[in-house]
Protein backbone atom coordinates (compact mmCIF):
# COMPACT_ATOMS: atom_id res chain seq x y z
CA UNK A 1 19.94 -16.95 16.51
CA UNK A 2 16.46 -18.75 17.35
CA UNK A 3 14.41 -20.13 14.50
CA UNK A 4 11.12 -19.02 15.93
CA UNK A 5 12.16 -15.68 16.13
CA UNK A 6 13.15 -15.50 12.15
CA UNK A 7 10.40 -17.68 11.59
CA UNK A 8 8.02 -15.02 13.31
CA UNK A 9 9.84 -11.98 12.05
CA UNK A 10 9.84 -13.81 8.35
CA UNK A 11 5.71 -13.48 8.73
CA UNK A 12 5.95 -9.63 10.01
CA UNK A 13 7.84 -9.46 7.12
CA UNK A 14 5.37 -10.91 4.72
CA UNK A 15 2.33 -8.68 6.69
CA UNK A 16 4.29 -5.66 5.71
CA UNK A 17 4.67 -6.43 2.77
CA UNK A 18 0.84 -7.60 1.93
CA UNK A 19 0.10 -4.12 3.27
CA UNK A 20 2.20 -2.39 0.82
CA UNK A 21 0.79 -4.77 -1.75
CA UNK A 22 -2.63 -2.86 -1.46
CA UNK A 23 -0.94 0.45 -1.32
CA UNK A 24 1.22 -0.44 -4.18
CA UNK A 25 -1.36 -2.10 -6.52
CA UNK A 26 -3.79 1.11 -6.10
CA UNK A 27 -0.66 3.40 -7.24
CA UNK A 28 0.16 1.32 -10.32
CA UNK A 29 -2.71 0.64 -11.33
CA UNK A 30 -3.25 4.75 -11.41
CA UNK A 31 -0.35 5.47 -13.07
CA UNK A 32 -0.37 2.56 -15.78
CA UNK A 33 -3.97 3.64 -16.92
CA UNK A 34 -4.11 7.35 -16.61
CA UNK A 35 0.08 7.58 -16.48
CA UNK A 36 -0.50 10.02 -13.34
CA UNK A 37 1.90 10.56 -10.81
CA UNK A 38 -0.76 10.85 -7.55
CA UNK A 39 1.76 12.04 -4.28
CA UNK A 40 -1.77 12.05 -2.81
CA UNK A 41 -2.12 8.19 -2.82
CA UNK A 42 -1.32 8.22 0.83
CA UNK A 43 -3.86 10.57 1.87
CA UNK A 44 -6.33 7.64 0.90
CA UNK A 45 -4.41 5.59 3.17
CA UNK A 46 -4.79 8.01 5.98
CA UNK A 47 -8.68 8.41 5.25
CA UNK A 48 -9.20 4.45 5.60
CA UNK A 49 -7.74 4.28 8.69
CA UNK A 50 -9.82 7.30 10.27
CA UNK A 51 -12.85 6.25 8.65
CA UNK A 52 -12.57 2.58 10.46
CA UNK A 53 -11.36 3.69 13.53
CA UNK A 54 -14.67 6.88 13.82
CA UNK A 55 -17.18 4.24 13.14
CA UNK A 56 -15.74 1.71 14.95
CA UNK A 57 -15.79 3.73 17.91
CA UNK A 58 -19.61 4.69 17.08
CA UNK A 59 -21.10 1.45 16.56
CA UNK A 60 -18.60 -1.03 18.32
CA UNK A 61 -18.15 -3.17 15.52
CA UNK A 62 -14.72 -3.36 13.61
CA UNK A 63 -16.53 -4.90 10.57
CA UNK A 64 -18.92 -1.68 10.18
CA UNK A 65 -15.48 0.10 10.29
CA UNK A 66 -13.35 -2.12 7.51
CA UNK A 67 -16.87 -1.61 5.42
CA UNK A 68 -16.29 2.22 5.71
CA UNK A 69 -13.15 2.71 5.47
CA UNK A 70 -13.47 1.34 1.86
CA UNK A 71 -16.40 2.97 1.15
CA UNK A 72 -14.89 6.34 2.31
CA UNK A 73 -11.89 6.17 0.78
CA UNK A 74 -13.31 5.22 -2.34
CA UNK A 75 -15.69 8.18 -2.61
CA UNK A 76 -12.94 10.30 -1.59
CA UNK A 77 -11.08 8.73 -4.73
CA UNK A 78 -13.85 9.46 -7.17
CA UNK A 79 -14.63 13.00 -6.09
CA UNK A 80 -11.02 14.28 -6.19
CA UNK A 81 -10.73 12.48 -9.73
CA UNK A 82 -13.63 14.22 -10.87
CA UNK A 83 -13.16 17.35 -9.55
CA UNK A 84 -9.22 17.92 -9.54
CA UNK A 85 -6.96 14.30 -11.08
CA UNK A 86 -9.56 15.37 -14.65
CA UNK A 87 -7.96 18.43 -15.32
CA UNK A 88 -4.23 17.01 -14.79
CA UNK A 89 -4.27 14.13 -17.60
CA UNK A 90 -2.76 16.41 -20.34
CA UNK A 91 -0.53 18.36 -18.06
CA UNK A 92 2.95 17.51 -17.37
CA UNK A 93 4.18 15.75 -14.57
CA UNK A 94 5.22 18.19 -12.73
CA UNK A 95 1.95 20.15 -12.75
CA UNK A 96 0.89 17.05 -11.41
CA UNK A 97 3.33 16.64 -8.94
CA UNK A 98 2.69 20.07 -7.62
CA UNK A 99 -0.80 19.70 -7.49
CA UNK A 100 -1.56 16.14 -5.82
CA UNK A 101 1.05 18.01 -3.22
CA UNK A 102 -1.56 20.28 -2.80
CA UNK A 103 -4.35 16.72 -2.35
CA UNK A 104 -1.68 15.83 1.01
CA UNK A 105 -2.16 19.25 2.60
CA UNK A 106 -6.00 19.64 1.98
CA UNK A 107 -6.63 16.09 2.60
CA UNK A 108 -4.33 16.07 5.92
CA UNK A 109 -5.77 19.68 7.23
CA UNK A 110 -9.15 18.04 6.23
CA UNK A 111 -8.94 15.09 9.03
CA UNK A 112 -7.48 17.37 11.85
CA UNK A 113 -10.01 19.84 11.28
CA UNK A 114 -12.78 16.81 11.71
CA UNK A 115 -10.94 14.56 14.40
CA UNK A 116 -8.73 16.89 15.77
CA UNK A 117 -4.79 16.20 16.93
CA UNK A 118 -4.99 13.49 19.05
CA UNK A 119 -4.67 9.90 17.23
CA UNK A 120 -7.49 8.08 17.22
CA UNK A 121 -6.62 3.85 18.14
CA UNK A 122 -8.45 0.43 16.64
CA UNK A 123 -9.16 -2.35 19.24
CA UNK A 124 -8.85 -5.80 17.06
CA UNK A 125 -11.77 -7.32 16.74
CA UNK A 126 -12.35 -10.16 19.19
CA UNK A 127 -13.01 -12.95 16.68
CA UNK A 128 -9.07 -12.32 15.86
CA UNK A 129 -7.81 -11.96 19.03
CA UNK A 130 -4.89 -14.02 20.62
CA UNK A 131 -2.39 -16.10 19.26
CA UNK A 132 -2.09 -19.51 17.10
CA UNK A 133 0.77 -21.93 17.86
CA UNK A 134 2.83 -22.44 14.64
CA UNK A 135 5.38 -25.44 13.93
CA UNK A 136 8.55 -24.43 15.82
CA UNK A 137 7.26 -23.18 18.99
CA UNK A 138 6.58 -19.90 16.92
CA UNK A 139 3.12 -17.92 18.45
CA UNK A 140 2.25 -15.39 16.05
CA UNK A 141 -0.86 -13.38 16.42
CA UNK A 142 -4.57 -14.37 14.44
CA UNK A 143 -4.67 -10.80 13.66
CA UNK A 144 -1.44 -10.45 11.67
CA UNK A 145 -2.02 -14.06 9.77
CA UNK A 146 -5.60 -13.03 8.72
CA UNK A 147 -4.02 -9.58 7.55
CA UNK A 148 -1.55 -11.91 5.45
CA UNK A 149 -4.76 -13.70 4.14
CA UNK A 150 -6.72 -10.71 3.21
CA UNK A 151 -4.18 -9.42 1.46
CA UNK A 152 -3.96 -12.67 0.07
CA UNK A 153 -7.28 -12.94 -1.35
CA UNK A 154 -7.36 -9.41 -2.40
CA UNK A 155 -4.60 -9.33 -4.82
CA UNK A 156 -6.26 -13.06 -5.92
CA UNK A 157 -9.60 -11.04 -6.84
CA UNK A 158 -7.43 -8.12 -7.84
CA UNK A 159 -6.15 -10.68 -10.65
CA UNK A 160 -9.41 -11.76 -11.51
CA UNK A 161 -10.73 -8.44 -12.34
CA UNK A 162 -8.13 -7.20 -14.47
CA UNK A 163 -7.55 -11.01 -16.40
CA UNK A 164 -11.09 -12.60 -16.93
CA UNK A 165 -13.13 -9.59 -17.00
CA UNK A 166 -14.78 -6.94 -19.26
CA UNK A 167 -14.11 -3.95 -16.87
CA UNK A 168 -10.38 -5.54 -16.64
CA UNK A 169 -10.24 -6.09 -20.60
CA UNK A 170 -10.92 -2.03 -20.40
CA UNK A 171 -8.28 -1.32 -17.83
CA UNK A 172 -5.59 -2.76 -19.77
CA UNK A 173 -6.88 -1.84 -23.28
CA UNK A 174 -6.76 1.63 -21.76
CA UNK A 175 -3.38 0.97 -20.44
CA UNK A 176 -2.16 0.14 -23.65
CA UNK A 177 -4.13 2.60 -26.07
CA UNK A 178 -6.54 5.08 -24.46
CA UNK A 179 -7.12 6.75 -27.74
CA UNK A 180 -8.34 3.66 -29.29
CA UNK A 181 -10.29 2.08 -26.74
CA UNK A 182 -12.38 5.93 -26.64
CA UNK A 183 -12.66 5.78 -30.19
CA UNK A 184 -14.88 2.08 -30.24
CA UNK A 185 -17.13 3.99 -27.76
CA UNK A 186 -15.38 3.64 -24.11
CA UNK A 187 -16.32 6.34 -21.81
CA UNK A 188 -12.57 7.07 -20.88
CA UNK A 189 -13.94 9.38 -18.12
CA UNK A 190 -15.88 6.98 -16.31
CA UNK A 191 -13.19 4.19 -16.60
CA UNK A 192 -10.65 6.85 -15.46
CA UNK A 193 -13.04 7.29 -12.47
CA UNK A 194 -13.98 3.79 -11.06
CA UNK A 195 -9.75 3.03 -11.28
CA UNK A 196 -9.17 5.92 -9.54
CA UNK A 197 -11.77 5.25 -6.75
CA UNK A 198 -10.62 1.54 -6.82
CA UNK A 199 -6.58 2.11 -6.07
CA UNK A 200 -7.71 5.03 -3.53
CA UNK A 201 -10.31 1.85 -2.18
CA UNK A 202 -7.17 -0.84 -1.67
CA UNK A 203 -5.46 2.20 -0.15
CA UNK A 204 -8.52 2.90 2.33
CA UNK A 205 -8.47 -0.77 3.20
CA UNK A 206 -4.23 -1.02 3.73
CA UNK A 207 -4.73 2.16 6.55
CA UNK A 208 -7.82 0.52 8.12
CA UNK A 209 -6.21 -3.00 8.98
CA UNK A 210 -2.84 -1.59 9.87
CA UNK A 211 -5.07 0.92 11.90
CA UNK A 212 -5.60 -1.63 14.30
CA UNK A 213 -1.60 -2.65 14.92
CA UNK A 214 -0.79 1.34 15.58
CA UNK A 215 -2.47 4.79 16.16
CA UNK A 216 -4.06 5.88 13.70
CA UNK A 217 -3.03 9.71 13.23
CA UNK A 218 -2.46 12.31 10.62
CA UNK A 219 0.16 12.06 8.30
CA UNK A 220 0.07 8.40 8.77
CA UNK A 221 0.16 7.51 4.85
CA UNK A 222 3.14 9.40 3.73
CA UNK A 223 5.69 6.78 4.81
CA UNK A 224 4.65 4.16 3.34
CA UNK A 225 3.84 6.04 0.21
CA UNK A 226 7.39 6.30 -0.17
CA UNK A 227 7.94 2.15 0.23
CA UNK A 228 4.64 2.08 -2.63
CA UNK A 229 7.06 3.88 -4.83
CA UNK A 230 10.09 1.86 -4.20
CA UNK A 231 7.74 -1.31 -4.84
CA UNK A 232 6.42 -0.08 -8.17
CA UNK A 233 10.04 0.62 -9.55
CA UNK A 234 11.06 -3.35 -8.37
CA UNK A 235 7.98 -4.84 -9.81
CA UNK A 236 7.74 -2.70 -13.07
CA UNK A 237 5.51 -0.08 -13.21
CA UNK A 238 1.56 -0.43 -14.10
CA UNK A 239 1.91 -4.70 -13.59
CA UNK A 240 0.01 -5.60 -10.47
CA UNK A 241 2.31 -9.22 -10.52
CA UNK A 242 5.48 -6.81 -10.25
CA UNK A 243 3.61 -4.71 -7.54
CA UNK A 244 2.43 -7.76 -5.32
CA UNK A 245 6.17 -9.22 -5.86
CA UNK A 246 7.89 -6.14 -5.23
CA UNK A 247 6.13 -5.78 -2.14
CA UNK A 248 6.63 -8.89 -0.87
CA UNK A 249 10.20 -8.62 -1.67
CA UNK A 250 10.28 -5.26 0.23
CA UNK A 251 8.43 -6.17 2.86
CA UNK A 252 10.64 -8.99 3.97
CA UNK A 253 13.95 -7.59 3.15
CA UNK A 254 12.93 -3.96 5.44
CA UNK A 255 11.99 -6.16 8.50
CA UNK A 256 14.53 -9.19 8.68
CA UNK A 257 17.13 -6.33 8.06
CA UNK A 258 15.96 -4.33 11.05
CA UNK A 259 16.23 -7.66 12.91
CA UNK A 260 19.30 -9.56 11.57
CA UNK A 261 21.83 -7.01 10.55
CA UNK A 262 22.27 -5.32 13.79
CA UNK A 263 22.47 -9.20 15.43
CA UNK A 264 25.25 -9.93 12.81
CA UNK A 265 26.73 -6.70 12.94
CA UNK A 266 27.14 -7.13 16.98
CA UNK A 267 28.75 -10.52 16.58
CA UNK A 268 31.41 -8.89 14.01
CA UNK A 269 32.79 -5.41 16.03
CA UNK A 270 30.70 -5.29 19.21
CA UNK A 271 27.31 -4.34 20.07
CA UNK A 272 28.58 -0.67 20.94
CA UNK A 273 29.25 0.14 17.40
CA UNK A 274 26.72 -2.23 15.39
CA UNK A 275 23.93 -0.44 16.83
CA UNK A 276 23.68 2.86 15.03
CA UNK A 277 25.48 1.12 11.84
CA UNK A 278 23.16 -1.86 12.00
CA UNK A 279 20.08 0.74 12.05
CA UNK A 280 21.53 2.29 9.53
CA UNK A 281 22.34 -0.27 6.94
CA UNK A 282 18.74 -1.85 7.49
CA UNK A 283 17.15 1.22 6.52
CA UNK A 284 18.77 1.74 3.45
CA UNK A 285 18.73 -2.14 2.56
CA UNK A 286 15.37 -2.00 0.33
CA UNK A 287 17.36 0.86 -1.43
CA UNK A 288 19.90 -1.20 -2.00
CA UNK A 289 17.89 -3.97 -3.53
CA UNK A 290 16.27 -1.54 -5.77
CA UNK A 291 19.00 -0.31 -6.90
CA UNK A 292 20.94 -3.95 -7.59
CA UNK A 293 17.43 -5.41 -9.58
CA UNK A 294 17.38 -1.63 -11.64
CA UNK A 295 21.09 -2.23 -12.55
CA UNK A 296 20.19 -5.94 -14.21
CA UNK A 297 16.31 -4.84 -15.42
CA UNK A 298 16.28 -1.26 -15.33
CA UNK A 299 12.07 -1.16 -16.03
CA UNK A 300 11.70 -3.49 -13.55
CA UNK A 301 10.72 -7.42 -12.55
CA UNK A 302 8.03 -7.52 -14.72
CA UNK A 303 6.51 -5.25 -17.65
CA UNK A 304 3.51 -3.51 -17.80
CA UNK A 305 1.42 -6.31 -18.98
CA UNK A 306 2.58 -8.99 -16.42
């Protein structure tokens, strides 16, 4: 097998897994602080990518796009958190289940009403075109490298804000004791709020650069809600470390299993039959790996606070 092409896949691996990194860090850092279970995280996903890829088409500039899908999935955040996640705080989670259920179909019946059926696409922007030579012969695109350093820098500032500052001082005080922190004159509300609108923010971000590498169409988020999940139970729910670990971890182990099992499976009893098995067995290989790290630390990589 050629290093360059498990070097390359090795960095689609670690793209992925950046991406989930933004998904994931939005969804724990929602559940840690408010302890809600939001189904509906992926809708925020969805709304990034749309939101880039309409005003990218209207003003030709991929930048104006990345600015709105933030800002659009972020007010989309903070107006369902207002007007529906406040009244599911002191319900069970299966009220809340039921109703961020509810949040997919609005939210996905929303877009098609406003774009229609048809995915929309994202044209990379031409600064990030083309491809950089990499030691080993390996030609990997700008694009997916200055994904990997976005992501990068995000969960960098991500750290920043909840270690060294006051808002982040609130987010975890309210993480640990939410009855406390409102009693020395927090506005829980408002806190609850700006979290909310920040996770549903990463989310809008994830959708918009991934927008670019594939259509972007309705329904798009629910996928890789499902991988956010699986990397919050690896990392240890409500720590962003865990979440940017556990996504990482996913990330790399979903796409060098797509690649290598099938290769090493073919070697072993014959491409014929490796095929479907070697499909097969990749796609239930982060599963596995969940499972094995829940069997040794069963809340996870790291706890809440790391």
């Amino acid at each position: 097998m050629q290093t360059a092409l498990i070097v390359e896949q090795l960095l689609n691996g670690l793209q992925f897994g950046v991406m989930l990194f933004l998904m994931a860090a939005g969804l724990t850092l929602i559940f840690g602080v408010m302890g809600l279970i939001n189904l509906a995280h992926g809708s925020f996903y969805m709304v990034g990518a749309f939101a880039c890829a309409a005003v990218a088409a209207a003003t030709g500039s991929f930048w104006l796009g990345l600015a709105a899908s933030l800002v659009a999935a972020a007010a989309a955040g903070a107006l369902i958190e207002v007007t529906v996640i406040r009244r599911l705080y002191g319900r069970d989670h299966l009220d809340q289940v039921l109703a961020t259920f509810a949040l997919i179909l609005i939210l996905s019946e929303s877009v098609r009403w406003l774009f229609g059926d048809f995915p929309l696409y994202l044209n990379i922007p031409p600064q990030l075109g083309g491809a950089v030579a990499l030691p080993g012969g390996v030609q990997y695109p700008v694009y997916r490298l200055a994904i990997i350093a976005a992501g990068l820098l995000v969960g960098v500032a991500l750290y920043a804000l909840i270690a060294r500052t006051r808002l982040g001082m609130r987010i975890r005080a309210g993480e640990s004791d939410r009855e406390m922190i409102g009693a020395l004159g927090v506005d829980i509300s408002t806190l609850y709020t700006i979290v909310f609108a920040l996770g549903a923010a990463l989310a809008g971000l994830a959708g918009a650069m991934v927008g670019a590498l594939q259509s972007v169409q309705v329904g798009m988020g629910e996928p890789v809600l499902i991988l956010a999940f699986v990397v919050i139970v690896i990392g240890g729910i409500g720590s962003i470390k865990g979440a940017f670990v556990g996504a990482l971890l996913v990330g790399v182990t979903d796409t060098l299993g797509r690649i290598l099992l099938p290769q090493l499976l073919a070697a072993a009893i014959g491409p014929a039959q490796a095929a479907g098995i070697g499909a097969a067995l990749a796609s239930m290989s982060i599963y596995i790996v969940m499972a094995l790290i829940l069997a040794f630390r069963p809340k996870g990589l790291y706890s809440a606070q790391g």
